[in-house]
C-alpha atoms as a PDB file:
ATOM      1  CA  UNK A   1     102.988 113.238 109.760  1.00  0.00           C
ATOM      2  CA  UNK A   2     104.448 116.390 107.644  1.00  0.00           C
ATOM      3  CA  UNK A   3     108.262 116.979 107.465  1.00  0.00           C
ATOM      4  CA  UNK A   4     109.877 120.182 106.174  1.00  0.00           C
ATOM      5  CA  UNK A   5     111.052 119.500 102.460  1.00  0.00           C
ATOM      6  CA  UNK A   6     114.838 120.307 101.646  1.00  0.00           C
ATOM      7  CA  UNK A   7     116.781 120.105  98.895  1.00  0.00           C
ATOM      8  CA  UNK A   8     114.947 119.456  95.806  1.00  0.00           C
ATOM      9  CA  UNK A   9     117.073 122.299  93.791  1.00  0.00           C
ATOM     10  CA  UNK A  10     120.390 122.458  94.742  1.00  0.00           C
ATOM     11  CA  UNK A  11     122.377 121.099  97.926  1.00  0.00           C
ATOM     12  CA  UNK A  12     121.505 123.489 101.371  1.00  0.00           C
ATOM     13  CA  UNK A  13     118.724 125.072  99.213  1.00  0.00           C
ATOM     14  CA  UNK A  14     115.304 125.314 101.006  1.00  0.00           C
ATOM     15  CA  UNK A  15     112.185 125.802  98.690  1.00  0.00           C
ATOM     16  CA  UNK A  16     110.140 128.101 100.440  1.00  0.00           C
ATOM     17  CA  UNK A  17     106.412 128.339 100.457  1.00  0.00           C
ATOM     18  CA  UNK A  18     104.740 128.779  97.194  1.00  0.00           C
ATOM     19  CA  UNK A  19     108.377 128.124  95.578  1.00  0.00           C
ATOM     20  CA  UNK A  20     107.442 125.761  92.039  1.00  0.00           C
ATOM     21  CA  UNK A  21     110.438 123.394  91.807  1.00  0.00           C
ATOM     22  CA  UNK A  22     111.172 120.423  89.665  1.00  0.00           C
ATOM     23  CA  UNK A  23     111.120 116.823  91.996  1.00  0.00           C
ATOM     24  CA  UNK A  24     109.844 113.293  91.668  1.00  0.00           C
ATOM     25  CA  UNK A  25     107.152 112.348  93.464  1.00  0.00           C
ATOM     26  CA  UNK A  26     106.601 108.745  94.951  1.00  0.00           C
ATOM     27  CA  UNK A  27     103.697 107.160  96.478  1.00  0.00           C
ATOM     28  CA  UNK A  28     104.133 103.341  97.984  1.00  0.00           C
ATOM     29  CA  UNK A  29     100.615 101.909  99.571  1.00  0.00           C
ATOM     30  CA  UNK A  30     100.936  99.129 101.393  1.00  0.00           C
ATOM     31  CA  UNK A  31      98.315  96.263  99.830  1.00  0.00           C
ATOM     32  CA  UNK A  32      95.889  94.227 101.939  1.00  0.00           C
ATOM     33  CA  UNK A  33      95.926  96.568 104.647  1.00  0.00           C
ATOM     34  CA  UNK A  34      92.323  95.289 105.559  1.00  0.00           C
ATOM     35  CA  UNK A  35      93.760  92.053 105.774  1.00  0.00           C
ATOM     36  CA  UNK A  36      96.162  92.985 108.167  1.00  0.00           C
ATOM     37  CA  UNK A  37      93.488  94.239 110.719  1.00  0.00           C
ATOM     38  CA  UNK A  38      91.206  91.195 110.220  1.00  0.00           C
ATOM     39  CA  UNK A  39      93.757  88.614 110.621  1.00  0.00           C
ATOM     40  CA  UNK A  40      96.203  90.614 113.478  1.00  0.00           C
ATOM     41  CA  UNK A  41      94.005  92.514 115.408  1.00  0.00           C
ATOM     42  CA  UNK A  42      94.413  96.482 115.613  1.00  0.00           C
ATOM     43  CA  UNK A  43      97.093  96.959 117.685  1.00  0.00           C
ATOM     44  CA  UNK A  44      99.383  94.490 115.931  1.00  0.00           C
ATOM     45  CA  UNK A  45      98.210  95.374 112.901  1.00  0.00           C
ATOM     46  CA  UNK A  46      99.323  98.709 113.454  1.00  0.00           C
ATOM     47  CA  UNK A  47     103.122  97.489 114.520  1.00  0.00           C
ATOM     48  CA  UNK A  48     102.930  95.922 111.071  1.00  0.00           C
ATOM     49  CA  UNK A  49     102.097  98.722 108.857  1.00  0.00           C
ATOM     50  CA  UNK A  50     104.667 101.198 111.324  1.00  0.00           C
ATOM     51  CA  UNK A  51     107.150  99.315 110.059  1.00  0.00           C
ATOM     52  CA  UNK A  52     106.902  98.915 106.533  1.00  0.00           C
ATOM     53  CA  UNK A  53     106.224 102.808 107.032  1.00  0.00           C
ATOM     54  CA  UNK A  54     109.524 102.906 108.984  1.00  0.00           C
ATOM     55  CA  UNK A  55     111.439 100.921 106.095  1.00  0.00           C
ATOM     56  CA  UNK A  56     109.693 103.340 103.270  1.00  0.00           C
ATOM     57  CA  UNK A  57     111.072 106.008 105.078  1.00  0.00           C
ATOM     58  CA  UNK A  58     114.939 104.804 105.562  1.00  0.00           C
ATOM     59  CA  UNK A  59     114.662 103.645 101.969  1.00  0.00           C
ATOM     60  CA  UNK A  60     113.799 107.332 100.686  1.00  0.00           C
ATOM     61  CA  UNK A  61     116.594 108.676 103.024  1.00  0.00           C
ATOM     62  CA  UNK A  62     118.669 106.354 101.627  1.00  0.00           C
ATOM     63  CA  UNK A  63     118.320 107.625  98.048  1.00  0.00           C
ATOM     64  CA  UNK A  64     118.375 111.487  98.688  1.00  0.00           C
ATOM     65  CA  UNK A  65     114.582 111.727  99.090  1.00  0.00           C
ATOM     66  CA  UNK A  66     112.478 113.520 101.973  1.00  0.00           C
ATOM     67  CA  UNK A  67     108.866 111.971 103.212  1.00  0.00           C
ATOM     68  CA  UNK A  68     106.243 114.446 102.544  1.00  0.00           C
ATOM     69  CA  UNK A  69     103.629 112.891 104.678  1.00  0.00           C
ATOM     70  CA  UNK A  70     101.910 109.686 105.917  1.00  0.00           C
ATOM     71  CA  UNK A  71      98.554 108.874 104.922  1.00  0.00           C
ATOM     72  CA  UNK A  72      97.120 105.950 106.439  1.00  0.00           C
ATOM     73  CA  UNK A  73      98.694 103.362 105.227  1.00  0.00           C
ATOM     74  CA  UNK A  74     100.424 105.120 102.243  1.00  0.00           C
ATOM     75  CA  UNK A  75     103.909 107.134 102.489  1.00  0.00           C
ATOM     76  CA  UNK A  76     104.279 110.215 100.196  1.00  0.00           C
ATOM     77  CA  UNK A  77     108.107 111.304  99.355  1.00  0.00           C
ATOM     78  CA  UNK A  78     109.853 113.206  96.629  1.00  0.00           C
ATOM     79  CA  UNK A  79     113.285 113.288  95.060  1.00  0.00           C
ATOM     80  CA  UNK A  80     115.859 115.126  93.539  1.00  0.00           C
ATOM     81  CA  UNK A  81     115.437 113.228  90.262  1.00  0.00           C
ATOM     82  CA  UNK A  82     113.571 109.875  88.694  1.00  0.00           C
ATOM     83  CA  UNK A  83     116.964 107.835  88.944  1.00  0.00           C
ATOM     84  CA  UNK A  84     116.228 108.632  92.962  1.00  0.00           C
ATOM     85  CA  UNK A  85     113.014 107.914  92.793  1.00  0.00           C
ATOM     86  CA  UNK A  86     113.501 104.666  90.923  1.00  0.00           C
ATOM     87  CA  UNK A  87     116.556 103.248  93.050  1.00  0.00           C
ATOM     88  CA  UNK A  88     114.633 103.805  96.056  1.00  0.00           C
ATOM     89  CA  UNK A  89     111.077 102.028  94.594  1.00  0.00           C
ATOM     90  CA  UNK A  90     113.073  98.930  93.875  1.00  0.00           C
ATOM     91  CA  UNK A  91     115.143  99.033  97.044  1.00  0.00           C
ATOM     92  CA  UNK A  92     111.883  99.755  98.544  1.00  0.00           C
ATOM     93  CA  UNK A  93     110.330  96.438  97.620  1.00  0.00           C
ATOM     94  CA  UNK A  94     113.188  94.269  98.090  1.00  0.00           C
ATOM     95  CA  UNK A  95     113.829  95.424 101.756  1.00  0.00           C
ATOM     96  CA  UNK A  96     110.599  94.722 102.494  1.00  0.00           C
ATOM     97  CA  UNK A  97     110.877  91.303 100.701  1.00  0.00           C
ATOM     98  CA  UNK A  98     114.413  91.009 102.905  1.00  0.00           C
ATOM     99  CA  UNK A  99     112.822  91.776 106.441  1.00  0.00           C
ATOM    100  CA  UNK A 100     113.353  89.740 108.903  1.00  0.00           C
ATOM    101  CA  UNK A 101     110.143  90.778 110.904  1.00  0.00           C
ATOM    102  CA  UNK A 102     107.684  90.887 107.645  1.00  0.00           C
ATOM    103  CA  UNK A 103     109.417  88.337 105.813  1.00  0.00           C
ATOM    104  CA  UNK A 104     106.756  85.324 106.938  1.00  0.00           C
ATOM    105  CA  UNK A 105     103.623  87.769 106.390  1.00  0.00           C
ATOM    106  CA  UNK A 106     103.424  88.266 102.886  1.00  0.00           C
ATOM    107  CA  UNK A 107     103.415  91.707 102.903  1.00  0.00           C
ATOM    108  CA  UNK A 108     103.460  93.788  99.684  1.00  0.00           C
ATOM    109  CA  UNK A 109     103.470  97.213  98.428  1.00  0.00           C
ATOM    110  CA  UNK A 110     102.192  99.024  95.172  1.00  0.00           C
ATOM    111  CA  UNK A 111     104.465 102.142  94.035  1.00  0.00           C
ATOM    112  CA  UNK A 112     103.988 104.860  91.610  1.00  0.00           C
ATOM    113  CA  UNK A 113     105.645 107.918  90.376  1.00  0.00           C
ATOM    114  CA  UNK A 114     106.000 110.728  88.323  1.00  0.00           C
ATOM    115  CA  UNK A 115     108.255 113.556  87.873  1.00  0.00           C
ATOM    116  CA  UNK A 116     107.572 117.251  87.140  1.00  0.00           C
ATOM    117  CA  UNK A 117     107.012 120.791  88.559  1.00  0.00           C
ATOM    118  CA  UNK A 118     105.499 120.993  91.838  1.00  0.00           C
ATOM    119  CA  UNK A 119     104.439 123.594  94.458  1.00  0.00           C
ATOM    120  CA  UNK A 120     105.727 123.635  97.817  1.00  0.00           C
ATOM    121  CA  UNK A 121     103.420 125.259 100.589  1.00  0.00           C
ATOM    122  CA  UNK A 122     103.498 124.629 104.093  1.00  0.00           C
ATOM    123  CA  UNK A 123     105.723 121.577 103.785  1.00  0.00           C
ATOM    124  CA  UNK A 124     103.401 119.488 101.316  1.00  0.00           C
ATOM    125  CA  UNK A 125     103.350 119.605  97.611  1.00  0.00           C
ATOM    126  CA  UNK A 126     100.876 120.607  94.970  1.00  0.00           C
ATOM    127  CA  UNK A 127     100.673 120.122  91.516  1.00  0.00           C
ATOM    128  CA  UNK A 128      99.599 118.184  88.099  1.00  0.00           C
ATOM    129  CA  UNK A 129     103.157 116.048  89.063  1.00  0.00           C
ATOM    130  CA  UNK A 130     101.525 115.139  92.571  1.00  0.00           C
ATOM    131  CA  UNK A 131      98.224 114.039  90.727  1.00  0.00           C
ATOM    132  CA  UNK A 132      99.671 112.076  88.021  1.00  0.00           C
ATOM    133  CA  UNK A 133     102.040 110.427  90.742  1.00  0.00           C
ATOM    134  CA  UNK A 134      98.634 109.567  92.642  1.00  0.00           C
ATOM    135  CA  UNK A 135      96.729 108.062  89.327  1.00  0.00           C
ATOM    136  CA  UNK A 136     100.193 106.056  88.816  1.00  0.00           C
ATOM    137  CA  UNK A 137      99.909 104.248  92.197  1.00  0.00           C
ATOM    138  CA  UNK A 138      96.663 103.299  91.694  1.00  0.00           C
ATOM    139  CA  UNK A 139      97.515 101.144  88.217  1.00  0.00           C
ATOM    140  CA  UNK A 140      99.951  99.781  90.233  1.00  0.00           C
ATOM    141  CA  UNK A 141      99.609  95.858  91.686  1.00  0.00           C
ATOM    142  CA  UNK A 142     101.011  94.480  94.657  1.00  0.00           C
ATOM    143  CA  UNK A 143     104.914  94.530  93.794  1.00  0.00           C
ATOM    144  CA  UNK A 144     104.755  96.603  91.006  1.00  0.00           C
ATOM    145  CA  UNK A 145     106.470  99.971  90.440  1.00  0.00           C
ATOM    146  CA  UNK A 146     104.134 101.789  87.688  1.00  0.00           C
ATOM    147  CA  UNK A 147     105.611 105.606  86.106  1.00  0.00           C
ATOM    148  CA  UNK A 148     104.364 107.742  82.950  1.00  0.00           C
ATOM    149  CA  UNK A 149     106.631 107.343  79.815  1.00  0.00           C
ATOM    150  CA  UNK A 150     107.900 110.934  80.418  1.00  0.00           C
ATOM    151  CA  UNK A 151     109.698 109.914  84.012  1.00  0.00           C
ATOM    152  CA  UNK A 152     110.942 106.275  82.615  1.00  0.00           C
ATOM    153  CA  UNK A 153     112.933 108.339  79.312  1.00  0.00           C
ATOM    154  CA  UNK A 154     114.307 110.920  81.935  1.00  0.00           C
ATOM    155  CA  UNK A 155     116.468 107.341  83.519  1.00  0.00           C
ATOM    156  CA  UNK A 156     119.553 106.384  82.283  1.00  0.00           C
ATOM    157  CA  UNK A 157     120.509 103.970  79.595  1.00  0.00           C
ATOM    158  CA  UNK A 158     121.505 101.314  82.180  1.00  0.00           C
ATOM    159  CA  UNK A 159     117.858 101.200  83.005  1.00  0.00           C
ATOM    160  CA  UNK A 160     116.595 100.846  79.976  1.00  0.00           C
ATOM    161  CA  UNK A 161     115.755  96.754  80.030  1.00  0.00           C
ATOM    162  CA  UNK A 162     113.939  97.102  83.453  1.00  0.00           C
ATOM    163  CA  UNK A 163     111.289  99.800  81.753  1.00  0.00           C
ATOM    164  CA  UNK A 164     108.691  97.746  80.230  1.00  0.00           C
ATOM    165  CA  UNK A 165     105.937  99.619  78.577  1.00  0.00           C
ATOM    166  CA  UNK A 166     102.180  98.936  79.200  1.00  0.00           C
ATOM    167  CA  UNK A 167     100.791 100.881  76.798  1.00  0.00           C
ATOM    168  CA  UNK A 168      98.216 103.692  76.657  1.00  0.00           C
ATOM    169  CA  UNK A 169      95.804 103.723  79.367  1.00  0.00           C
ATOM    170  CA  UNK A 170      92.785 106.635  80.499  1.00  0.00           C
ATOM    171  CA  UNK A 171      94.118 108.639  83.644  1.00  0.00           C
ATOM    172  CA  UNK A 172      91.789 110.820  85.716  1.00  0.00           C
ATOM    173  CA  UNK A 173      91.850 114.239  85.543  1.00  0.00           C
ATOM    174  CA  UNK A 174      93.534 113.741  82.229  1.00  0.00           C
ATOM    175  CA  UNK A 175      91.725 114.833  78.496  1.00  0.00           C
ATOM    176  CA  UNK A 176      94.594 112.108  76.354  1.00  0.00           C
ATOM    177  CA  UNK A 177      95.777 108.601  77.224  1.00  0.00           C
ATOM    178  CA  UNK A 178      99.177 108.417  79.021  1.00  0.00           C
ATOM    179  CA  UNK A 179     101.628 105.524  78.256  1.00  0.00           C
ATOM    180  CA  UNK A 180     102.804 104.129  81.620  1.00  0.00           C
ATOM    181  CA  UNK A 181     105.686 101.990  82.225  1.00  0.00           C
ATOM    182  CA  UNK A 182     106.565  99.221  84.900  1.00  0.00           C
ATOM    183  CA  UNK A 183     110.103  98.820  86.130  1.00  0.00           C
ATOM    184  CA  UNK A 184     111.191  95.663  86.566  1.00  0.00           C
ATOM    185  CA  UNK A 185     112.633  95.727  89.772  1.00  0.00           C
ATOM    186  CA  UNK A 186     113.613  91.855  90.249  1.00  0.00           C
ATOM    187  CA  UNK A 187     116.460  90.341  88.643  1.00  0.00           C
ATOM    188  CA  UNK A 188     114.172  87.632  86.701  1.00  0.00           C
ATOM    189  CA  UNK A 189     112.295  90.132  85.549  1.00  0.00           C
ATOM    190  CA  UNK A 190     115.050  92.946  84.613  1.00  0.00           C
ATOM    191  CA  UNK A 191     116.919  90.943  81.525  1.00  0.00           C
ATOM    192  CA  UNK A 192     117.422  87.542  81.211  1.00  0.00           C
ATOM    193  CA  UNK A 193     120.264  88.223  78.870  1.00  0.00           C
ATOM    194  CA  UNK A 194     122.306  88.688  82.168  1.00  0.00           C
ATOM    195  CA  UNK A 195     122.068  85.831  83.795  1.00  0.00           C
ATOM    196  CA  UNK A 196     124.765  83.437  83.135  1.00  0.00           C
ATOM    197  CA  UNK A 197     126.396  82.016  86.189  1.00  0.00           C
ATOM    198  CA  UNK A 198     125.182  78.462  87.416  1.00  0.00           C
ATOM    199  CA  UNK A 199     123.352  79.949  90.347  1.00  0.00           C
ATOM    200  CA  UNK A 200     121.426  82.279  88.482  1.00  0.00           C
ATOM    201  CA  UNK A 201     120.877  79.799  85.495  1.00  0.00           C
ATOM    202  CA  UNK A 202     119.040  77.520  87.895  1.00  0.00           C
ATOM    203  CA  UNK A 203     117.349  80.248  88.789  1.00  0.00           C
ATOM    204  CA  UNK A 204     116.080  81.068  85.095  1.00  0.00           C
ATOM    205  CA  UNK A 205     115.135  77.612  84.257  1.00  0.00           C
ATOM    206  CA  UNK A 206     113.169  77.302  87.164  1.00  0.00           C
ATOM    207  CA  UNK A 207     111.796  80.803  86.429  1.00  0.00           C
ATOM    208  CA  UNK A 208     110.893  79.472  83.058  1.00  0.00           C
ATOM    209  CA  UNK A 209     109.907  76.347  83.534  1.00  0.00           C
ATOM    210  CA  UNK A 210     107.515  76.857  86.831  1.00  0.00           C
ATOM    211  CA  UNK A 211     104.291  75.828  86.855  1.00  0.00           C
ATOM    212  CA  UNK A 212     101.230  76.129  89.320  1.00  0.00           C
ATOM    213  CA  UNK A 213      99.509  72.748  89.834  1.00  0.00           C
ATOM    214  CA  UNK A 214      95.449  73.208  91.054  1.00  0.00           C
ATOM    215  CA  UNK A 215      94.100  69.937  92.008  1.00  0.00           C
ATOM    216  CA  UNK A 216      89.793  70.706  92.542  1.00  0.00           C
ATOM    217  CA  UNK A 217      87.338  67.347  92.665  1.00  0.00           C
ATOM    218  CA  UNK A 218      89.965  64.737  91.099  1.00  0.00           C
ATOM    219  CA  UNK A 219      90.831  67.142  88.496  1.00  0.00           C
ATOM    220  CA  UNK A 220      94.531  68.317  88.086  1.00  0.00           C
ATOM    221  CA  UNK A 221      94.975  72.018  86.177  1.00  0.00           C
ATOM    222  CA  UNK A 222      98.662  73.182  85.349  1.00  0.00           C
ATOM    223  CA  UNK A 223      98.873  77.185  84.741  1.00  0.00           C
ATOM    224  CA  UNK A 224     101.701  77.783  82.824  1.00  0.00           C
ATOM    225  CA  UNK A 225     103.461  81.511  82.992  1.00  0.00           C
ATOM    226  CA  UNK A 226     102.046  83.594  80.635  1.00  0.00           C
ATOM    227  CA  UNK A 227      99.918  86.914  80.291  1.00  0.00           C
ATOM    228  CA  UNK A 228      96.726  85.167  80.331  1.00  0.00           C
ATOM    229  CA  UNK A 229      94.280  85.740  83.339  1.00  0.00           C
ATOM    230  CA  UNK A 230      93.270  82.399  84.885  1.00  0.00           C
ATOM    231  CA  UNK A 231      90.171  82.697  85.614  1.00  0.00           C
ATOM    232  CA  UNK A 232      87.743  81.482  88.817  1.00  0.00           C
ATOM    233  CA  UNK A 233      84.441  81.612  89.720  1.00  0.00           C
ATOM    234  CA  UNK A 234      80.817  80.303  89.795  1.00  0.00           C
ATOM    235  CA  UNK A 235      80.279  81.786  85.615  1.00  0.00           C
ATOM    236  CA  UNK A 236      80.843  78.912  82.975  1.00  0.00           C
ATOM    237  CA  UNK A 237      83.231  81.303  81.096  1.00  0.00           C
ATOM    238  CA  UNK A 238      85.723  80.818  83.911  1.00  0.00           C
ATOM    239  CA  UNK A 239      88.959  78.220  83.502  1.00  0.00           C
ATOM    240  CA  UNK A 240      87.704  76.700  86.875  1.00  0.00           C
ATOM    241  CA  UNK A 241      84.084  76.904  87.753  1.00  0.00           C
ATOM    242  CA  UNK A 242      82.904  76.454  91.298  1.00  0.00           C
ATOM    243  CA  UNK A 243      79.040  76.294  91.579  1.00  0.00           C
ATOM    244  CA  UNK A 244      78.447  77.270  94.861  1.00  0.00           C
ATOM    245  CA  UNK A 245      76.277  79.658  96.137  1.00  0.00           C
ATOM    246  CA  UNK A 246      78.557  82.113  97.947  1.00  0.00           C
ATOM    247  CA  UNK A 247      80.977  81.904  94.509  1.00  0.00           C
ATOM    248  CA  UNK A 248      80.581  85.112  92.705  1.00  0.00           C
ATOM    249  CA  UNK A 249      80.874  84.795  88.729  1.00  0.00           C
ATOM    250  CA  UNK A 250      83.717  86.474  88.130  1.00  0.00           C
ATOM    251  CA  UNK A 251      85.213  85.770  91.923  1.00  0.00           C
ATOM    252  CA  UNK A 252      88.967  85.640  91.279  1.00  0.00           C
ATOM    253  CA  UNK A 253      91.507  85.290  89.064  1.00  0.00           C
ATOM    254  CA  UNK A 254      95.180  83.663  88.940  1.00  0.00           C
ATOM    255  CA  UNK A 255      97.945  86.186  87.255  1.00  0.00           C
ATOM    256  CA  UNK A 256     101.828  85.041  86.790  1.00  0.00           C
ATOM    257  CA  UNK A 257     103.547  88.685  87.308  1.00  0.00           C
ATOM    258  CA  UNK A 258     107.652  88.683  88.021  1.00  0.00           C
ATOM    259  CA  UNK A 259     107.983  84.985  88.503  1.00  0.00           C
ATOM    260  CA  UNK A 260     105.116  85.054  90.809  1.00  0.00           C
ATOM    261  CA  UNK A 261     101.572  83.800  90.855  1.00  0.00           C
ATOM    262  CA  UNK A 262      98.896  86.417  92.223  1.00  0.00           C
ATOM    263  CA  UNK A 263      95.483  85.564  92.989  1.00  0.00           C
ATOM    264  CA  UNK A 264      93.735  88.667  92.947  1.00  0.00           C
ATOM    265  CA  UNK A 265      90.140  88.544  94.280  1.00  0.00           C
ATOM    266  CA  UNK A 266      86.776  90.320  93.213  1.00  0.00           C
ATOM    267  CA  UNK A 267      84.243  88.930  95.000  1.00  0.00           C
ATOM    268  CA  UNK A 268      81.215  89.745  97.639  1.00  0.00           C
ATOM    269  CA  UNK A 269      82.442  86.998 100.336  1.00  0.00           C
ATOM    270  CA  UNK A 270      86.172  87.105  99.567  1.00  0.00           C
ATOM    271  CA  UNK A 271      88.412  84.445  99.186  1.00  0.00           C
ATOM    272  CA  UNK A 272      90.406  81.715 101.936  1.00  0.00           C
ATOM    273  CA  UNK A 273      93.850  80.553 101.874  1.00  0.00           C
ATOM    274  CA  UNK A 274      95.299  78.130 104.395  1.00  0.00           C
ATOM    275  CA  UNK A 275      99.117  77.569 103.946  1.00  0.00           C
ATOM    276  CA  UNK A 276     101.615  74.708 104.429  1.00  0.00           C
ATOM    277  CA  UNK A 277     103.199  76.455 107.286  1.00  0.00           C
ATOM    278  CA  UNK A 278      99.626  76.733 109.084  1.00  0.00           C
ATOM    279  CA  UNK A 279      99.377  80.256 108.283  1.00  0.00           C
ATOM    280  CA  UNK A 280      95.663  81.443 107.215  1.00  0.00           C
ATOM    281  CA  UNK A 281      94.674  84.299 105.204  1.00  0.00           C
ATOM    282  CA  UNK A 282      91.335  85.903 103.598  1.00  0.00           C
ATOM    283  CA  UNK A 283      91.862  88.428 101.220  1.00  0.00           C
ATOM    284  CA  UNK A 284      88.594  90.618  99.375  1.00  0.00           C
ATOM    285  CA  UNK A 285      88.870  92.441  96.563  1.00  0.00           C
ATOM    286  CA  UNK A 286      92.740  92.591  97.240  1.00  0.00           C
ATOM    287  CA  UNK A 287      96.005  90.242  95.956  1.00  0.00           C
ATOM    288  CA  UNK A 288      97.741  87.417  97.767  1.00  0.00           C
ATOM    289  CA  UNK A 289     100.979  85.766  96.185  1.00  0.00           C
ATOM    290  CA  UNK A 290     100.808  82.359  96.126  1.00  0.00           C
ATOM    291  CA  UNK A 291     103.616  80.456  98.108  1.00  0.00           C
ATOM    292  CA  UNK A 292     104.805  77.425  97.920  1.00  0.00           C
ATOM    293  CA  UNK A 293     101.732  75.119  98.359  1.00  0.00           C
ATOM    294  CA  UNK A 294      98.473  75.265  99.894  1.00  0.00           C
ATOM    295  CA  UNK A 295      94.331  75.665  99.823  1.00  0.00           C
ATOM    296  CA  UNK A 296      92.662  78.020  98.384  1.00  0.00           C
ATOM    297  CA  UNK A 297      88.336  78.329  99.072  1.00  0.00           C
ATOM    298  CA  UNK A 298      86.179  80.426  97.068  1.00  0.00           C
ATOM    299  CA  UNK A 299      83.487  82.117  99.915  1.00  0.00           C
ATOM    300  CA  UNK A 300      83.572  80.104 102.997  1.00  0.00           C
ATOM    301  CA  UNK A 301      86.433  79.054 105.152  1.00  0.00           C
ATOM    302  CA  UNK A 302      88.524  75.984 104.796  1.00  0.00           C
ATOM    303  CA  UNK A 303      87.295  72.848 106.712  1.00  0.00           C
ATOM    304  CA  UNK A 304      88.136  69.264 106.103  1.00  0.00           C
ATOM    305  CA  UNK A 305      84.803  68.730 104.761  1.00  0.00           C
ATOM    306  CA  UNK A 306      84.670  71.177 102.026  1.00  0.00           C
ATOM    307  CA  UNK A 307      84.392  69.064  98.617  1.00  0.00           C
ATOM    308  CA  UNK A 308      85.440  72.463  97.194  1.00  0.00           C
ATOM    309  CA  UNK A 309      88.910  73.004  98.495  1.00  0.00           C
ATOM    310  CA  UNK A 310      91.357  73.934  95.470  1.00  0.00           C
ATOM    311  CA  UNK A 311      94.827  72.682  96.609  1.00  0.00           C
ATOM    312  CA  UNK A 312      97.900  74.375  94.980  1.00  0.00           C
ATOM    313  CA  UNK A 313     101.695  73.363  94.561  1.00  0.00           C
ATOM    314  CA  UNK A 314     104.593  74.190  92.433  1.00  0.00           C
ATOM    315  CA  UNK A 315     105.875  72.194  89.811  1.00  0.00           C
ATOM    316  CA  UNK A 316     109.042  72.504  87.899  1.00  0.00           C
ATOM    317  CA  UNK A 317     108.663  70.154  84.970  1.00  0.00           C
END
């Protein structure tokens, strides 16, 4: 789906084609898509990713931005400027977090961006700004906003505690390392400093105090928050070996990331999750957050006899 671009220069201006113009370019792909088609079916499936497309798109409206294009299950849009671009990535997650319809589904997105010269032709863009915007989604995680160091100094001071740097990292297509940033789009995350009513202290001591409880074969494993990978699989150098046969090695791994626990999968036969609510998932080689409690199974489904069943819960102690 292509719409005409307008007004990346000045207001009423209309790049024509070939015109090189200075915008911000966005990219939000929506995670677990696979998932989605497995677990729904293809026709719901499709009612699920048309509206987080649909939400993407009022979002960018919403901030002065145009949509580019749809691809799959990715939405391509530009802006003005990077304090567009950014306002809408975070509004962009937390709608989606907000949605009524989505809310129960655990659905996620992965956002990056870049700003720079591009080329307009034919109502797409073109352009080393376009690439790096593309290499930037794909550092990004599920819930993450990820931008080069060049687009997070171009923001405001007032942003300046949500940019948190990540360092140097190899990008395709490009000879030197790139620093990229992540903006920290949730309030826990953004400064700490700032919370001081009694809602939102509650809210920071359970933050900092949360832990994730694993309870496999009679032994209980607390994962505290931290930048440490915890690590699964049927390899003895994991933090929690399973021995099974359909266990890969390395088969997952347990990541605390904005006062959230992600288990991000790597495995051949994927991974299962049943939920309190009843709800069941299988993710491969994709992320699930972790909510509230529940059973996680390392390459077969979840039955009651499965000696292997790791059961999760929160604990704030």
């Amino acid at each position: 789906m292509l719409q005409k671009l307008s007004g990346l220069t000045t207001p009423g201006d209309r790049p024509t084609s070939g015109e090189q113009v200075s915008a911000t370019v966005l990219f939000a792909d929506i995670c677990g898509s696979t998932r989605l088609f497995e677990q729904y079916g293809d026709r719901r499936a499709r009612q699920i990713e048309s509206r987080v497309l649909e939400l993407l798109s009022a979002r960018t409206a919403e901030f002065d931005g145009k949509v580019v294009k749809t691809i799959g299950d990715e939405i391509m849009s530009r802006f003005p400027n990077p304090e567009g671009g950014v306002s809408a990535a975070c509004d962009m997650h937390a709608t989606l977090k907000a949605d009524p319809v989505l809310r129960d589904l655990n659905i996620a997105v992965k956002i990056g961006l870049h700003d720079g010269p591009v080329l307009v032709e034919q109502g797409d863009l073109f352009g080393d700004a376009v690439n790096i915007a593309a290499r930037m989604v794909s550092q990004a995680k599920a819930d993450q906003i990820i931008t080069t160091r060049k687009t997070a100094g171009l923001l405001s001071d007032d942003w300046t505690q949500m940019i948190r740097s990540l360092g140097c990292v190899k990008v395709r297509g490009k000879q030197d390392e790139m620093e990229i940033c992540e903006i920290l789009w949730q309030e826990e995350s953004a400064s700490l400093t700032q919370l001081f009513n009694v809602d939102q202290q509650e809210e920071l001591r359970n933050l900092l105090l949360r832990r994730l409880i694993l309870d496999y074969r009679g032994r209980r494993i607390e994962v505290a928050p931290s930048s440490q990978l915890f690590r699964m699989g049927r390899g003895g150098m994991n933090e929690l070996v399973v021995d099974r046969e359909l266990v890969s090695r390395s088969h997952a791994d347990i990541e605390f990331r904005q006062g959230k626990f992600i288990l991000i999968d790597h495995s051949t036969n994927g991974t299962y999750l049943a939920l309190e609510n009843g709800a069941r998932f299988f993710v491969r080689r994709e992320e699930f957050t972790l909510q509230d409690r529940g059973a996680i199974c390392l390459g077969q489904a979840i039955s009651g006899q499965n000696p292997d069943i790791i059961h999760y819960s929160y604990s704030y102690s």
